[in-house]
Protein backbone atom coordinates (compact mmCIF):
# COMPACT_ATOMS: atom_id res chain seq x y z
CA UNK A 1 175.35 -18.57 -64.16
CA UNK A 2 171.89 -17.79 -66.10
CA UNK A 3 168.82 -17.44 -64.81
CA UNK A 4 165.63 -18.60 -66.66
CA UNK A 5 161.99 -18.18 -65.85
CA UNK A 6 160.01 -20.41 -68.26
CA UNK A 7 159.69 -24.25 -68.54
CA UNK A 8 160.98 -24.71 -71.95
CA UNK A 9 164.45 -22.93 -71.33
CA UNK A 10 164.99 -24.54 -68.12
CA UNK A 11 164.76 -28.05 -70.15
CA UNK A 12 166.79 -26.63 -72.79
CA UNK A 13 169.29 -25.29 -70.24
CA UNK A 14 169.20 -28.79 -68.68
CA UNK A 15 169.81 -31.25 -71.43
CA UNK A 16 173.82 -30.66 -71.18
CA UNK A 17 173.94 -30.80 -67.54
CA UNK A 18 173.07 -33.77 -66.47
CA UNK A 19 172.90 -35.50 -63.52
CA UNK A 20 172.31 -32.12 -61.67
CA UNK A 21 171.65 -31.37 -57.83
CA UNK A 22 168.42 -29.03 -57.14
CA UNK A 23 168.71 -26.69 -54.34
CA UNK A 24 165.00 -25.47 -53.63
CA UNK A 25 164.61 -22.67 -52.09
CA UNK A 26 161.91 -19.51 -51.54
CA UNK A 27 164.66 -16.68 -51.94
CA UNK A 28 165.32 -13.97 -49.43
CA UNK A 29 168.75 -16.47 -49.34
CA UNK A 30 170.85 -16.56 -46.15
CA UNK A 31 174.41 -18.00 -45.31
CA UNK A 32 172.74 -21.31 -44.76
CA UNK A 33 170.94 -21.39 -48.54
CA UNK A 34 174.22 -20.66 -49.78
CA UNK A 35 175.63 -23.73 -47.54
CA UNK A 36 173.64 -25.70 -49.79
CA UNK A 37 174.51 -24.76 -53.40
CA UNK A 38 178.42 -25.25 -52.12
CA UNK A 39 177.62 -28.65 -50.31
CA UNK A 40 176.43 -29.89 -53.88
CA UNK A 41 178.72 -28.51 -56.00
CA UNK A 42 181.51 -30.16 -53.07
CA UNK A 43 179.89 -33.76 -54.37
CA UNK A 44 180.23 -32.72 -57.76
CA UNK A 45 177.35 -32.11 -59.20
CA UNK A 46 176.00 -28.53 -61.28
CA UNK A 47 173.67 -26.82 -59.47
CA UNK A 48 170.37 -25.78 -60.02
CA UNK A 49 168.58 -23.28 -57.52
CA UNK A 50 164.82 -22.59 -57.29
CA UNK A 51 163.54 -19.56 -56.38
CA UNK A 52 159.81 -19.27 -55.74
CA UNK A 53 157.55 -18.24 -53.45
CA UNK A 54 154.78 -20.68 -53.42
CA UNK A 55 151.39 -19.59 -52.59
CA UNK A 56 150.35 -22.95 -52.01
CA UNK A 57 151.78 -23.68 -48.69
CA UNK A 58 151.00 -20.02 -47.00
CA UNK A 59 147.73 -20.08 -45.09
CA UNK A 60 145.22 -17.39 -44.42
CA UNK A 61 146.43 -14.40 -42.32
CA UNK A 62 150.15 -15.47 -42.99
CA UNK A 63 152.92 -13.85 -44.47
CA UNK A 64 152.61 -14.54 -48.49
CA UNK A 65 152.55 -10.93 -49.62
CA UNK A 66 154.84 -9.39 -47.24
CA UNK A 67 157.21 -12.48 -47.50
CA UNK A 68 160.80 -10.77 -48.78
CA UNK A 69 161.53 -10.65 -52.77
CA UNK A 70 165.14 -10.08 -53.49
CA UNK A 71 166.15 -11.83 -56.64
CA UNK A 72 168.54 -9.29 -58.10
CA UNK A 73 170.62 -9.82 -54.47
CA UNK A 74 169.73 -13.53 -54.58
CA UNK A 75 171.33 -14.33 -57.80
CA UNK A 76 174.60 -11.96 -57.42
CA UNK A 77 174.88 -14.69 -53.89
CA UNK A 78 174.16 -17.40 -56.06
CA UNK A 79 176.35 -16.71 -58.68
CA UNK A 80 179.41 -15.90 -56.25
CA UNK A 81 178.63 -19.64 -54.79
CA UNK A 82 179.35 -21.12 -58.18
CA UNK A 83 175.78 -22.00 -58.66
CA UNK A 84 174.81 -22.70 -62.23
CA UNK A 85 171.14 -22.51 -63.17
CA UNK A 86 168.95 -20.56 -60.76
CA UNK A 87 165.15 -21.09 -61.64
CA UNK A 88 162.79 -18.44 -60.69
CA UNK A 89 159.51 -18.99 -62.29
CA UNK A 90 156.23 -16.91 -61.92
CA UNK A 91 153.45 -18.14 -60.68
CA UNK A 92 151.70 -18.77 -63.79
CA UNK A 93 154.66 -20.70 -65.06
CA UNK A 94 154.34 -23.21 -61.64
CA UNK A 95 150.77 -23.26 -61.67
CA UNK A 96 149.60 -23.04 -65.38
CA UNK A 97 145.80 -23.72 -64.21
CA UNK A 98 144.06 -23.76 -61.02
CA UNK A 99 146.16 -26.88 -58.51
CA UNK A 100 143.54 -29.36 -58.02
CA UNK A 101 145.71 -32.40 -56.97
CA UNK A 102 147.38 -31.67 -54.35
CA UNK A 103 150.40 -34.34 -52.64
CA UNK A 104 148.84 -35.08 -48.23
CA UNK A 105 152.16 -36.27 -46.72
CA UNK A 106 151.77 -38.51 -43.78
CA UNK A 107 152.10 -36.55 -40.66
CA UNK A 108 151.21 -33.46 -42.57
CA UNK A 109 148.69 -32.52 -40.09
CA UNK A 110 150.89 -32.78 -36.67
CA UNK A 111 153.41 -30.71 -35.13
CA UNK A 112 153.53 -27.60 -37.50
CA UNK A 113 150.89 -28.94 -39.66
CA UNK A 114 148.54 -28.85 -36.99
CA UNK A 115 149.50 -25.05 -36.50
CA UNK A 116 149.62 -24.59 -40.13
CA UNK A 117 146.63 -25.88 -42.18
CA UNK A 118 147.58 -27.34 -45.60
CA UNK A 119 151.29 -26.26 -45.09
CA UNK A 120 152.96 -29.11 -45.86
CA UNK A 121 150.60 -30.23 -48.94
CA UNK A 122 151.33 -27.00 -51.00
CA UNK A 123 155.31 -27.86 -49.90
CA UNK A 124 154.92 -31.56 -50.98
CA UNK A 125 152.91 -30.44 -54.32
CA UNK A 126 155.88 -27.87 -55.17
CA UNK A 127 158.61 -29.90 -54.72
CA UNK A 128 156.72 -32.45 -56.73
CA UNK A 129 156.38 -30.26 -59.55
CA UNK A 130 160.24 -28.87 -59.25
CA UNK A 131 161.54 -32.79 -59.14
CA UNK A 132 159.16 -32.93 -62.60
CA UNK A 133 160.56 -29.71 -63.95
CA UNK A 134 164.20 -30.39 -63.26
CA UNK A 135 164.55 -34.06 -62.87
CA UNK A 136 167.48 -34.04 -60.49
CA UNK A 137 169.73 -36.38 -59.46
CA UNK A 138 170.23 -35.07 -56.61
CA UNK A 139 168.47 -32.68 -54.07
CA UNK A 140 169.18 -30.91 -50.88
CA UNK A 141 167.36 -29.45 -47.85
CA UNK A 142 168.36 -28.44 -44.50
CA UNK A 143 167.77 -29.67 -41.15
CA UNK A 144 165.88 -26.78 -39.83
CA UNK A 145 162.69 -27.61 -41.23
CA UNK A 146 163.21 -31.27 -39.87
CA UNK A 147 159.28 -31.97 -40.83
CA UNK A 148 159.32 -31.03 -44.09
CA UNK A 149 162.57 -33.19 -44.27
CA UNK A 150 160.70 -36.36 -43.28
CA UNK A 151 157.70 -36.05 -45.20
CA UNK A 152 159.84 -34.87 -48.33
CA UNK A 153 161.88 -38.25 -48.29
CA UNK A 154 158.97 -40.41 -47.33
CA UNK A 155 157.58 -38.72 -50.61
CA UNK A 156 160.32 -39.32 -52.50
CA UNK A 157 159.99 -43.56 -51.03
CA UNK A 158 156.74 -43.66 -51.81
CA UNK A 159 156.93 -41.99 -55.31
CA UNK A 160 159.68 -44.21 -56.22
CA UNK A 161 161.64 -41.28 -57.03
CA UNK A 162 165.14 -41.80 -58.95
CA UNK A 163 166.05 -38.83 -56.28
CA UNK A 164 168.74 -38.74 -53.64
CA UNK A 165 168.10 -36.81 -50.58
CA UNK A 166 170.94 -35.00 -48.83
CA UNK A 167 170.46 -33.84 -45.37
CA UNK A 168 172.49 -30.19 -44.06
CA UNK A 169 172.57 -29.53 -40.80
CA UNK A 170 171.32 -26.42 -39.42
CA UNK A 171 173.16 -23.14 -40.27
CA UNK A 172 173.22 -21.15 -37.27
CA UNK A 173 174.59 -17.61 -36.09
CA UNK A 174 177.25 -16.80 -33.78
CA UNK A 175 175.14 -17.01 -30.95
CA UNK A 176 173.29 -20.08 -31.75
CA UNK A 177 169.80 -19.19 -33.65
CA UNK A 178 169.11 -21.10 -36.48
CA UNK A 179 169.29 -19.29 -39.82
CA UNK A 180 166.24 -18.34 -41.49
CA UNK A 181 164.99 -15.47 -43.87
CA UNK A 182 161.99 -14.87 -41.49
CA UNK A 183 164.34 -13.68 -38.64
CA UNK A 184 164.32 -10.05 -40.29
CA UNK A 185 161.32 -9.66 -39.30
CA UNK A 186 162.85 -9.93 -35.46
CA UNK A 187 162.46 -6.48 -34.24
CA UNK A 188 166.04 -5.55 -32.06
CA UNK A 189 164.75 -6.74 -29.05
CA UNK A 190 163.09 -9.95 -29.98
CA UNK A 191 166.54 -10.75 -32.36
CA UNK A 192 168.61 -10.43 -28.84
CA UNK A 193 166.04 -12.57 -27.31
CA UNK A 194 165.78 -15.17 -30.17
CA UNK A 195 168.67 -17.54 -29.24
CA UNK A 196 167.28 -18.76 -26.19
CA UNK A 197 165.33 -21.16 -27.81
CA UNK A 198 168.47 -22.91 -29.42
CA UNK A 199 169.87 -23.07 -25.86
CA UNK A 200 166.69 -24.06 -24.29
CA UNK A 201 166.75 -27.06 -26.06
CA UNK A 202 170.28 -27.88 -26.11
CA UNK A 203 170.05 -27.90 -22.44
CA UNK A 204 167.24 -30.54 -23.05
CA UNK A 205 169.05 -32.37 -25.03
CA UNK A 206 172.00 -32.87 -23.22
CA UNK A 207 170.06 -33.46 -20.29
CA UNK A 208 168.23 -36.64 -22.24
CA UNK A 209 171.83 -37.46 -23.58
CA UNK A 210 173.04 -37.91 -19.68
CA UNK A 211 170.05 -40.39 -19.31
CA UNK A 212 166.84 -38.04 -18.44
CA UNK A 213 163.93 -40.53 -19.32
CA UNK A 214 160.98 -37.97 -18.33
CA UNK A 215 160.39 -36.36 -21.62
CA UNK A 216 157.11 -35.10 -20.78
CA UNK A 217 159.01 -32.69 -17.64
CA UNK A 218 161.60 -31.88 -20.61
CA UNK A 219 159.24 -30.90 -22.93
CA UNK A 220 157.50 -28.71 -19.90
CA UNK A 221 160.74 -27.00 -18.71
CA UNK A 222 161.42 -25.87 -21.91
CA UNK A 223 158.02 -24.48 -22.74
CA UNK A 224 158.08 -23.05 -19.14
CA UNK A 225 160.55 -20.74 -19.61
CA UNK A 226 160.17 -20.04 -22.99
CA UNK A 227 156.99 -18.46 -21.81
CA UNK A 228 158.13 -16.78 -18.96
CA UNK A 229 160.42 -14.65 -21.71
CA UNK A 230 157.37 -13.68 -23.32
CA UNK A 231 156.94 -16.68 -25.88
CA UNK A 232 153.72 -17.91 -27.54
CA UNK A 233 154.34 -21.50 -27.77
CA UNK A 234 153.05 -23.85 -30.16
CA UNK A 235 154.63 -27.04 -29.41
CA UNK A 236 157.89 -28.67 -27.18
CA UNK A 237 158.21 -32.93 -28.24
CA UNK A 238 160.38 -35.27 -28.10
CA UNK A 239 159.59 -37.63 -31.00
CA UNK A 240 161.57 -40.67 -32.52
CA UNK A 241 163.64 -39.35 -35.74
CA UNK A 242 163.04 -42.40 -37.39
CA UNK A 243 158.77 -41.95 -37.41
CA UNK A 244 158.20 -38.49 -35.91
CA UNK A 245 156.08 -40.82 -33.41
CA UNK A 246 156.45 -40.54 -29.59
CA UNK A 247 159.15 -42.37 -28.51
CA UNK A 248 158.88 -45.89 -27.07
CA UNK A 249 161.41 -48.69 -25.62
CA UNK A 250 162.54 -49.61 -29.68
CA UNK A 251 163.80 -45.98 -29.73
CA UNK A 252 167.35 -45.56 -31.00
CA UNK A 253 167.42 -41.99 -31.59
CA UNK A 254 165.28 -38.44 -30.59
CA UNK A 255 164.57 -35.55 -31.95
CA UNK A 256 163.70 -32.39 -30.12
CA UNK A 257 161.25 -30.05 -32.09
CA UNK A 258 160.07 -26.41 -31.30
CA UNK A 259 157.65 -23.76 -32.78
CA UNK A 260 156.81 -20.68 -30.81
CA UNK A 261 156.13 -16.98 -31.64
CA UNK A 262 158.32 -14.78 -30.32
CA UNK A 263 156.19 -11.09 -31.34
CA UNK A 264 154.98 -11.58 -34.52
CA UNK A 265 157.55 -13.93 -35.91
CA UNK A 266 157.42 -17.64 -35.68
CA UNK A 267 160.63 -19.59 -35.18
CA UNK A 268 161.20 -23.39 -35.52
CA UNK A 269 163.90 -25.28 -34.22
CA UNK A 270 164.87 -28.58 -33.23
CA UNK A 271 167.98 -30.80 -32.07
CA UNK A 272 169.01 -34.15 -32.75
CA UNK A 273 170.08 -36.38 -29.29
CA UNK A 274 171.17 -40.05 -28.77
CA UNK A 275 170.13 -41.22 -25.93
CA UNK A 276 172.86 -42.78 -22.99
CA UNK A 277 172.09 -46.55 -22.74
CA UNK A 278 169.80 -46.99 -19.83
CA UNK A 279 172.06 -47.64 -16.33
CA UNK A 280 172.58 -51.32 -15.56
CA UNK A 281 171.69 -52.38 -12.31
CA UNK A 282 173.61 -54.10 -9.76
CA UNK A 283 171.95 -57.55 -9.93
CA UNK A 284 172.05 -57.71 -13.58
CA UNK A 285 175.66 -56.97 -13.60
CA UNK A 286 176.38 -59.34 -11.27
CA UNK A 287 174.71 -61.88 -13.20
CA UNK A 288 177.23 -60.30 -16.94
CA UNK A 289 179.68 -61.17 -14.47
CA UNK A 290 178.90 -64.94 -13.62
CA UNK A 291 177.85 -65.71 -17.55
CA UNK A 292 181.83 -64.42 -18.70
CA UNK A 293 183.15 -66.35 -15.36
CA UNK A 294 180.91 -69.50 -16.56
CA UNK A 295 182.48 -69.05 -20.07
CA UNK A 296 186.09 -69.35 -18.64
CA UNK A 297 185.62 -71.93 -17.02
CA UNK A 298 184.54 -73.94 -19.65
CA UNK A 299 187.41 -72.77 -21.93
CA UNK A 300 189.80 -73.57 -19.38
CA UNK A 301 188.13 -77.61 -18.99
């Protein structure tokens, strides 16, 4: 494995690789990172991981300086996954003068982006520049940040990017929270509390999956007792996968998204549910029933 940090070595290290799968990522790498670089490198394709903590898409007041650097422990992880470029630039090397073009994804100011001011631009621009830099054939993100999923392949659509987007489900602990480097900062007591948001809305989801309709009481319940635990919460929805929209009568499939606080550390987390097909009612059957009788009969003439 090497690792580079400049521009012109990473196209230098590139030009025998080709086509190669990019695995961007922030550092501070968990089981579920590492999920990544080995569900590429399953499809058969070398691996490239970024590491790079982006000052574009941290706000005011959040976490940019404190945010974990560990690329010595990043890159012996890396390297045991078979991963075989990792990219860790500075951020002269991403930014070479001041970003004055920014990428505004639709959506990019609801659900976190309404929490998070400019978030999902600075993600949008990075990425941007990484798919420039590396040039990909492939890339890969996980389900956990199911916004930035959406607005990363409606960027990629409307960008007419040569880039295939693979989708990972969410890598989650034992006891059901979803993986994420920001759960160190979980103090004991908040980590022990953390899962119940993962069950919270599983139960929702299953609930919706049996035929619940009200979405609105759904959404409610689980920000109900989230706060009775001691939650700040920013947002409960059920939203159509397909548009991140509310749902309506053409919806095929939901999505259930979360973001609360639990202490100082905010979590995200969201599950994917299909709908039951709405009950039939007795008249309407009755009338299935007559058509397929109907249809006999005329077989049998």
């Amino acid at each position: 494995m090497r690792l580079l940090h400049g521009v012109a070595e990473l196209r230098a290290a590139l030009a025998g690789l080709r086509p190669v799968a990019l695995v961007p990522t922030m550092g501070n790498l968990h089981d579920g990172h590492i999920a990544l670089v080995e569900q590429v490198r399953a499809g058969g394709h070398p691996s490239v991981a970024s590491i790079f903590v982006n000052p574009l898409q941290f706000g005011a007041g959040e976490d940019f300086q404190r945010y974990p650097r560990t690329l010595d422990a990043d890159c012996a992880r890396l390297e045991a996954a078979g991963c075989d470029l990792v990219f860790a630039p500075d951020v002269g090397a991403m930014y070479p003068e001041p970003q004055t073009f920014q990428v505004q994804p639709p959506l990019a100011d609801e659900l976190c982006g309404a929490f998070r001011p400019g978030h999902f631009a600075g993600v949008a621009t990075v990425v941007l520049k990484l798919f420039n830099l590396v040039q990909p054939a492939v890339a890969i993100f996980g389900k956990k940040d199911y916004q930035q999923l959406f607005l990363l392949k409606a960027m990629v659509r409307q960008f007419n990017l040569p880039i295939r987007i693979l989708e990972a489900e969410t890598a989650r602990a034992a006891d059901g929270l979803a993986l994420s480097s920001r759960n160190a900062y979980l103090a004991a007591a908040e980590r022990d509390e953390a899962p119940r948001l993962y069950r919270l809305l599983d139960a929702a989801a299953a609930r919706i999956a049996a035929g619940a309709r009200d979405f609105a009481a759904q959404e409610g319940a689980v920000t109900a007792e989230l706060a009775a635990h001691g939650w700040q919460v920013e947002y409960v929805l059920v939203r159509d996968r397909a548009t991140l929209q509310a749902p309506t009568e053409a919806t095929r499939g939901l999505v259930i998204l979360a973001a609360a606080r639990l202490g100082r550390t905010r979590l995200i987390d969201n599950i994917e549910v299909h709908p039951a097909p709405p009950p039939t009612s007795p008249g309407s059957l009755d009338q299935t029933r007559r058509r397929r009788a109907s249809a006999r009969d005329r077989v049998l003439r």
